[in-house]
N, C-alpha and C. Protein backbone atom coordinates (compact mmCIF):
# COMPACT_ATOMS: atom_id res chain seq x y z
N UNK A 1 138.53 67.78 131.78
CA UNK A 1 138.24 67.59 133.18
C UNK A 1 137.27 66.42 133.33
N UNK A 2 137.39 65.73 134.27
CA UNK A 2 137.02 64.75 134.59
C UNK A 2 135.62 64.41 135.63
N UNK A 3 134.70 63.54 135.20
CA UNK A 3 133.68 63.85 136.55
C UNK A 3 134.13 63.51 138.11
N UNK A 4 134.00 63.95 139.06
CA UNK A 4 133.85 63.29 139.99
C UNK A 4 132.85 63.50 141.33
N UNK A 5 132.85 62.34 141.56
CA UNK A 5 131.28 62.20 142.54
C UNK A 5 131.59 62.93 143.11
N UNK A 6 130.13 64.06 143.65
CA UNK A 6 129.73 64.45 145.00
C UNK A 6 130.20 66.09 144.74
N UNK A 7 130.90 66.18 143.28
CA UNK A 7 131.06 67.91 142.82
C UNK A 7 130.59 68.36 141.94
N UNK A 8 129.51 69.49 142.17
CA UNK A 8 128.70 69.87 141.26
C UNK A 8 129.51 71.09 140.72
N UNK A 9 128.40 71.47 139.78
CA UNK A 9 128.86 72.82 138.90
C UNK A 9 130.64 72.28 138.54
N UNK A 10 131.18 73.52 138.40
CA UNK A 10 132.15 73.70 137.94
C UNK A 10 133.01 74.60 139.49
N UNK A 11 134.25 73.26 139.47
CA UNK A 11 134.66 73.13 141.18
C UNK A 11 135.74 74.33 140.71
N UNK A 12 136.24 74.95 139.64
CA UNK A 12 137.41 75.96 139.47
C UNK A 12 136.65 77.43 139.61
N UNK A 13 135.28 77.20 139.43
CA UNK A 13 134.79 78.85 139.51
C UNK A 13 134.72 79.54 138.33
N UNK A 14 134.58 80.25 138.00
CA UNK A 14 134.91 81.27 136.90
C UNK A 14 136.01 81.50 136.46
N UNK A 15 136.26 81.32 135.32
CA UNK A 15 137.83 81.38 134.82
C UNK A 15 138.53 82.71 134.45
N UNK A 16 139.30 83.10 134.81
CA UNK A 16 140.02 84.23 134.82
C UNK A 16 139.86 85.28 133.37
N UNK A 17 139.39 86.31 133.40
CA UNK A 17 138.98 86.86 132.21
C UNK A 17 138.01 86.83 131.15
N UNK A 18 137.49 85.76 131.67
CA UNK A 18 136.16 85.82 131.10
C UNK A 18 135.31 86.77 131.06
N UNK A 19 134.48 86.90 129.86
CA UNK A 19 133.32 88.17 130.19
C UNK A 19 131.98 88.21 131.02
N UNK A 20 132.15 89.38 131.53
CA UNK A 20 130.56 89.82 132.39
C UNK A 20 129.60 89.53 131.19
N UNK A 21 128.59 88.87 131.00
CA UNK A 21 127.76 88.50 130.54
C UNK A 21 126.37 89.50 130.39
N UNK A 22 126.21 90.59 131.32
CA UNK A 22 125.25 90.95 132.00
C UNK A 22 125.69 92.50 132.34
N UNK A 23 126.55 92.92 130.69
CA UNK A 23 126.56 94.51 130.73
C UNK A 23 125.88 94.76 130.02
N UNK A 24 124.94 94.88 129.20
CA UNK A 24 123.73 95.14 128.84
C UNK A 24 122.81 94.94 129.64
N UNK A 25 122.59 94.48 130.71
CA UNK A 25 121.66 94.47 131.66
C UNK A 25 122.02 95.69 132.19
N UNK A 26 123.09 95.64 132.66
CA UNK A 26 123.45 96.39 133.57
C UNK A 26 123.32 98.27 133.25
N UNK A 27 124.01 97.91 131.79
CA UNK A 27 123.45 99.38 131.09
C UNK A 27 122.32 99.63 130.67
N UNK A 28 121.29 99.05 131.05
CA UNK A 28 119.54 99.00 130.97
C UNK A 28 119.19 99.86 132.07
N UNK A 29 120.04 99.19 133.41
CA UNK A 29 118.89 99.42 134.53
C UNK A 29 119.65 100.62 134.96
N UNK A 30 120.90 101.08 134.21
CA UNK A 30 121.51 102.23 134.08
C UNK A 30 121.08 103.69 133.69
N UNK A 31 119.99 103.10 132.91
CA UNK A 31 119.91 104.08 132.13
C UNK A 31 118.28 104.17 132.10
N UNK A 32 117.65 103.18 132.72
CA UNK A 32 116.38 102.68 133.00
C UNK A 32 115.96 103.91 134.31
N UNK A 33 117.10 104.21 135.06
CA UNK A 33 116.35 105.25 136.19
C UNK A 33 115.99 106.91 135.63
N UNK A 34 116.49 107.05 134.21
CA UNK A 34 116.26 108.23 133.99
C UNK A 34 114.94 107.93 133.35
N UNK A 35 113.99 107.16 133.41
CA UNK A 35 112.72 107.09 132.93
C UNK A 35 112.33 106.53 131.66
N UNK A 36 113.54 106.45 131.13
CA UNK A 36 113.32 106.42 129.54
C UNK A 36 112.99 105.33 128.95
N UNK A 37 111.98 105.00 127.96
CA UNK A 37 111.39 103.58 127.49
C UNK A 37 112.30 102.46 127.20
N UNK A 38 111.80 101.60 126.88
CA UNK A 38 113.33 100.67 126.65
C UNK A 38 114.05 100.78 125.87
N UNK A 39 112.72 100.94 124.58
CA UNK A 39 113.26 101.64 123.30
C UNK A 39 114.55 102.66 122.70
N UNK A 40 113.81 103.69 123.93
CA UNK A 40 114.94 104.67 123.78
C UNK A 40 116.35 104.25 124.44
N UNK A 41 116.36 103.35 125.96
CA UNK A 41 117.34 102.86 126.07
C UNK A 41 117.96 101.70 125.36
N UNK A 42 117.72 101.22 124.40
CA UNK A 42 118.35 100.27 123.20
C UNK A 42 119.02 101.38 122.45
N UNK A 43 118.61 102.19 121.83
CA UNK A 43 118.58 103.30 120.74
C UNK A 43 119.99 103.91 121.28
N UNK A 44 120.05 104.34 122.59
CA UNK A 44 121.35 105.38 123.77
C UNK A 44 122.54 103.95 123.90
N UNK A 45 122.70 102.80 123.68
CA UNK A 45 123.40 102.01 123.44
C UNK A 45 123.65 101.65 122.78
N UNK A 46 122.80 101.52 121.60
CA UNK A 46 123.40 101.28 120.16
C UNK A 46 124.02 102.42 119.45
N UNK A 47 123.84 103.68 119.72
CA UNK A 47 124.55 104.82 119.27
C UNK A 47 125.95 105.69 119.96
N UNK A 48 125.70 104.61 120.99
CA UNK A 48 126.97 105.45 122.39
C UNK A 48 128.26 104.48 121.90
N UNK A 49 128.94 105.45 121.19
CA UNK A 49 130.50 104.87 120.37
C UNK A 49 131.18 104.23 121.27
N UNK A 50 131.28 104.55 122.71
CA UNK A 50 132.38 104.31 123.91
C UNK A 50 131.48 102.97 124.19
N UNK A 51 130.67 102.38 123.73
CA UNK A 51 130.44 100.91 124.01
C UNK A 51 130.77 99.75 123.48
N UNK A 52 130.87 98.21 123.58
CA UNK A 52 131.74 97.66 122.80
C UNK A 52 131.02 97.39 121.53
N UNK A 53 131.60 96.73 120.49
CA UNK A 53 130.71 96.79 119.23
C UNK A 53 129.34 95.37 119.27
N UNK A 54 130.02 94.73 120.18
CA UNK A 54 128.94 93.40 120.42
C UNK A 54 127.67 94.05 121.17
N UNK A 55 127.77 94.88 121.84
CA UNK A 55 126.97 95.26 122.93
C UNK A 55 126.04 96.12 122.24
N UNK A 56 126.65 96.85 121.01
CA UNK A 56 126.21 97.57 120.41
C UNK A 56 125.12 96.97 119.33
N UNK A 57 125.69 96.31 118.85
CA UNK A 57 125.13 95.21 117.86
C UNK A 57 124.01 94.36 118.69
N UNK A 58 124.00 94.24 119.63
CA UNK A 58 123.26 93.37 120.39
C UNK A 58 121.87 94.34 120.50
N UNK A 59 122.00 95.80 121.36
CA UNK A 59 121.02 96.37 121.14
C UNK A 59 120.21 97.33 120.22
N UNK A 60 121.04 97.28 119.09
CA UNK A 60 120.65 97.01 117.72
C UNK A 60 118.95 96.07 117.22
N UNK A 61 119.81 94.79 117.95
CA UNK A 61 119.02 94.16 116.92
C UNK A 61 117.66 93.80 117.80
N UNK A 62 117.80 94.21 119.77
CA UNK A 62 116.93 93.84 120.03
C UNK A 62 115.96 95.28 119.85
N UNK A 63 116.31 96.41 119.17
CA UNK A 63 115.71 97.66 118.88
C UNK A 63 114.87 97.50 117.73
N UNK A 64 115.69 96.73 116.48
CA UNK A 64 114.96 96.77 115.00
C UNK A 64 113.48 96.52 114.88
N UNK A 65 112.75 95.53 115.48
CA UNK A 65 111.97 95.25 115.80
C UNK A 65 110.68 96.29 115.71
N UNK A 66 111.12 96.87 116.51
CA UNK A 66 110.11 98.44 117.19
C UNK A 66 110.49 99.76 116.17
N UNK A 67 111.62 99.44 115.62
CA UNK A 67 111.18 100.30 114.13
C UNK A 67 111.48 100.33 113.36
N UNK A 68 111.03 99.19 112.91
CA UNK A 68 111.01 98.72 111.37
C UNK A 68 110.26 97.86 110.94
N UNK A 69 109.05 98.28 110.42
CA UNK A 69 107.99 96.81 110.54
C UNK A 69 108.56 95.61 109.44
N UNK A 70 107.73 94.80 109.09
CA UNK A 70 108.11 93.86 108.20
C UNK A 70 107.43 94.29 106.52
N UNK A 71 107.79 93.98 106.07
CA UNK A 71 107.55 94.02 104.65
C UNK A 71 106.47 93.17 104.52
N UNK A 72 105.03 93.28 103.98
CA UNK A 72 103.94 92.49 103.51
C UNK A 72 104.09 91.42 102.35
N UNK A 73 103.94 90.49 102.38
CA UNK A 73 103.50 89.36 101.98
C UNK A 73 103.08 90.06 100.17
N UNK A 74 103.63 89.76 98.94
CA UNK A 74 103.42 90.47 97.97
C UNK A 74 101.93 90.22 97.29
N UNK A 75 101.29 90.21 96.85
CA UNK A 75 100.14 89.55 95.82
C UNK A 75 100.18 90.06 94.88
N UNK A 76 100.57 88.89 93.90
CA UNK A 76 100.35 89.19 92.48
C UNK A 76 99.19 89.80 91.79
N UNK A 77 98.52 90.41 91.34
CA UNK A 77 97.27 90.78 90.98
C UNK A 77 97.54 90.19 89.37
N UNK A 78 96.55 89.26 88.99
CA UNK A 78 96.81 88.61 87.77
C UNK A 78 95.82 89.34 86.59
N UNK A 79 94.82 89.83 86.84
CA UNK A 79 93.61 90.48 86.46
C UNK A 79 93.85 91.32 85.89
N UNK A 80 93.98 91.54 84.56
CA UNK A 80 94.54 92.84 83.85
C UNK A 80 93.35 93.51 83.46
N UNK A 81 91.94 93.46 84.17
CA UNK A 81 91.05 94.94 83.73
C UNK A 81 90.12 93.76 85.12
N UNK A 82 90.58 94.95 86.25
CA UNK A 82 89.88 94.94 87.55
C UNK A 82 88.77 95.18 87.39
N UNK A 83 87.64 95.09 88.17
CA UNK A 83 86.31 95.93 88.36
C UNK A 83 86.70 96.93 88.93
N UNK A 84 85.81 98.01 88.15
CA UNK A 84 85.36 99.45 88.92
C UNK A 84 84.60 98.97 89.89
N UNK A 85 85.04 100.12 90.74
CA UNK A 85 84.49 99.91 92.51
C UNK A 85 83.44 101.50 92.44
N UNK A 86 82.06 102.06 92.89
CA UNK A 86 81.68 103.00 92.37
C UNK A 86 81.00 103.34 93.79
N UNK A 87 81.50 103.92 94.19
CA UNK A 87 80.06 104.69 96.02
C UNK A 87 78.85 105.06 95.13
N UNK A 88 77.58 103.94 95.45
CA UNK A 88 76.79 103.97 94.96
C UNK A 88 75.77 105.40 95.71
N UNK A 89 76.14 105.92 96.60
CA UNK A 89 75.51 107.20 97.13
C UNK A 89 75.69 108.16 96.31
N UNK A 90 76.96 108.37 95.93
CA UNK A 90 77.50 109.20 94.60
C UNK A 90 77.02 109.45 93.38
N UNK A 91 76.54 108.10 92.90
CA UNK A 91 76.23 107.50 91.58
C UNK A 91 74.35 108.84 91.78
N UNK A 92 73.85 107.90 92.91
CA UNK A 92 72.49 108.60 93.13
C UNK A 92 72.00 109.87 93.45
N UNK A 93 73.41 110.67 93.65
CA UNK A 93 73.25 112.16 93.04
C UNK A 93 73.11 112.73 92.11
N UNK A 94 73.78 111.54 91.10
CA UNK A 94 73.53 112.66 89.68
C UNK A 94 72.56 112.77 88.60
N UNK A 95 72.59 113.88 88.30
CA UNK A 95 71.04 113.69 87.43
C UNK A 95 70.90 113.01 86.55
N UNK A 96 69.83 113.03 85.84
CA UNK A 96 69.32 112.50 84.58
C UNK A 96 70.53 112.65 83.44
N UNK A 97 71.28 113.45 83.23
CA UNK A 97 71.51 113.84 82.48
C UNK A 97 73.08 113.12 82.47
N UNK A 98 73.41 113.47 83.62
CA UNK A 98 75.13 113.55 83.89
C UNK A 98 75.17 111.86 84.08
N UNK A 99 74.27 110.94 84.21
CA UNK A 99 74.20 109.45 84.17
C UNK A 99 73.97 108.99 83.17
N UNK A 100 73.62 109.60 81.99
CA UNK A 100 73.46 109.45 80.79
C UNK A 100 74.97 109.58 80.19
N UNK A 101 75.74 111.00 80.07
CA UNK A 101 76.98 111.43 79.77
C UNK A 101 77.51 109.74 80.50
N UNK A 102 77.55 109.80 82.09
CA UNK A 102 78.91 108.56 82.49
C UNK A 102 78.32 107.60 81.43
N UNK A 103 77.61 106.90 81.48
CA UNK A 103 77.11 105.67 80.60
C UNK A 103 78.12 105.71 79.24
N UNK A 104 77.42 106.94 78.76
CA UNK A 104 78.27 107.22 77.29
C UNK A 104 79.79 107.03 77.31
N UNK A 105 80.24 107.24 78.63
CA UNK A 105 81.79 107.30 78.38
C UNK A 105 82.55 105.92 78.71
N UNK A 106 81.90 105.24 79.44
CA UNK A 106 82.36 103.77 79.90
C UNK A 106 81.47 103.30 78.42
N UNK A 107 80.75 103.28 77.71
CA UNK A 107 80.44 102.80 76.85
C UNK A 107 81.75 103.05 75.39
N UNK A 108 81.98 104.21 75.44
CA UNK A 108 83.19 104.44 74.73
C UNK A 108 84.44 103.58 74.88
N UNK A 109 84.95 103.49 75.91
CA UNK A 109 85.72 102.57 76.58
C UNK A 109 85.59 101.17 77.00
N UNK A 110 84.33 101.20 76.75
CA UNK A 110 84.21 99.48 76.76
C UNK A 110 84.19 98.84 78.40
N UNK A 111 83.68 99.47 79.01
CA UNK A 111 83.25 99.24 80.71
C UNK A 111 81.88 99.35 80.77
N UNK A 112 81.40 98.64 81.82
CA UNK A 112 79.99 98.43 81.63
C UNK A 112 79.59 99.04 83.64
N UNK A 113 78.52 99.62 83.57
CA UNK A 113 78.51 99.72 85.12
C UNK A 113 77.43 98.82 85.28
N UNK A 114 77.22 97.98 86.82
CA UNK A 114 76.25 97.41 87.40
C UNK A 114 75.00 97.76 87.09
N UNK A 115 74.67 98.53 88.25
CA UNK A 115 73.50 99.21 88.01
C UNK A 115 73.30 100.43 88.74
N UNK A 116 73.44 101.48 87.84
CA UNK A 116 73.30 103.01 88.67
C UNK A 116 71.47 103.59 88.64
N UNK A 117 71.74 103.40 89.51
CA UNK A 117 70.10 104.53 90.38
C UNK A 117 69.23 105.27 89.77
């Protein structure tokens, strides 16, 4: 088709059989008066078989989002003998005795503590 001056848009209209664009809208605000979050109305369209599979797929994917978080970012931990981490409030409960015993046993093992209380 060809331009010609002084006709905008598209002078034939909508072409015969084309799709409504705007049934998922439409099954929103459908389903939007029974109160229900959007969420749940994505969820009642993506599971309602009698809908088409695009429509379905469509509110699918604008659902995934809201439940399914993302997977974190990995970190390698390269450090093959971490520091002990110790609640030093803990440490300053115990007696004379039983701080003597821990000492002895990280000393066995070859761990050293900071400094206990």
């Amino acid at each position: 088709m060809t331009f010609r001056k002084g006709v905008s848009g598209n002078p034939a209209g909508r072409p015969r059989g084309s799709k409504n664009h705007h049934a998922l809208d439409k099954r929103m605000r459908e389903l939007a008066r029974t109160g229900e979050s959007p969420l749940e109305v994505m969820l009642a369209v993506m599971r309602d078989e009698n809908e088409k599979i695009g429509l379905r797929l469509d509110a699918a994917k604008a659902a995934a989002p809201y439940m399914h978080s993302k997977m974190p970012i990995a970190v390698e931990d390269t450090d093959p003998n971490p520091p002990l981490l110790f609640d030093t409030q803990a440490l300053a409960g115990l007696s004379v005795q039983e701080k003597i015993t821990l000492l002895a046993l990280f000393e066995k093992i070859g761990a050293t503590l900071p400094n206990v209380p």
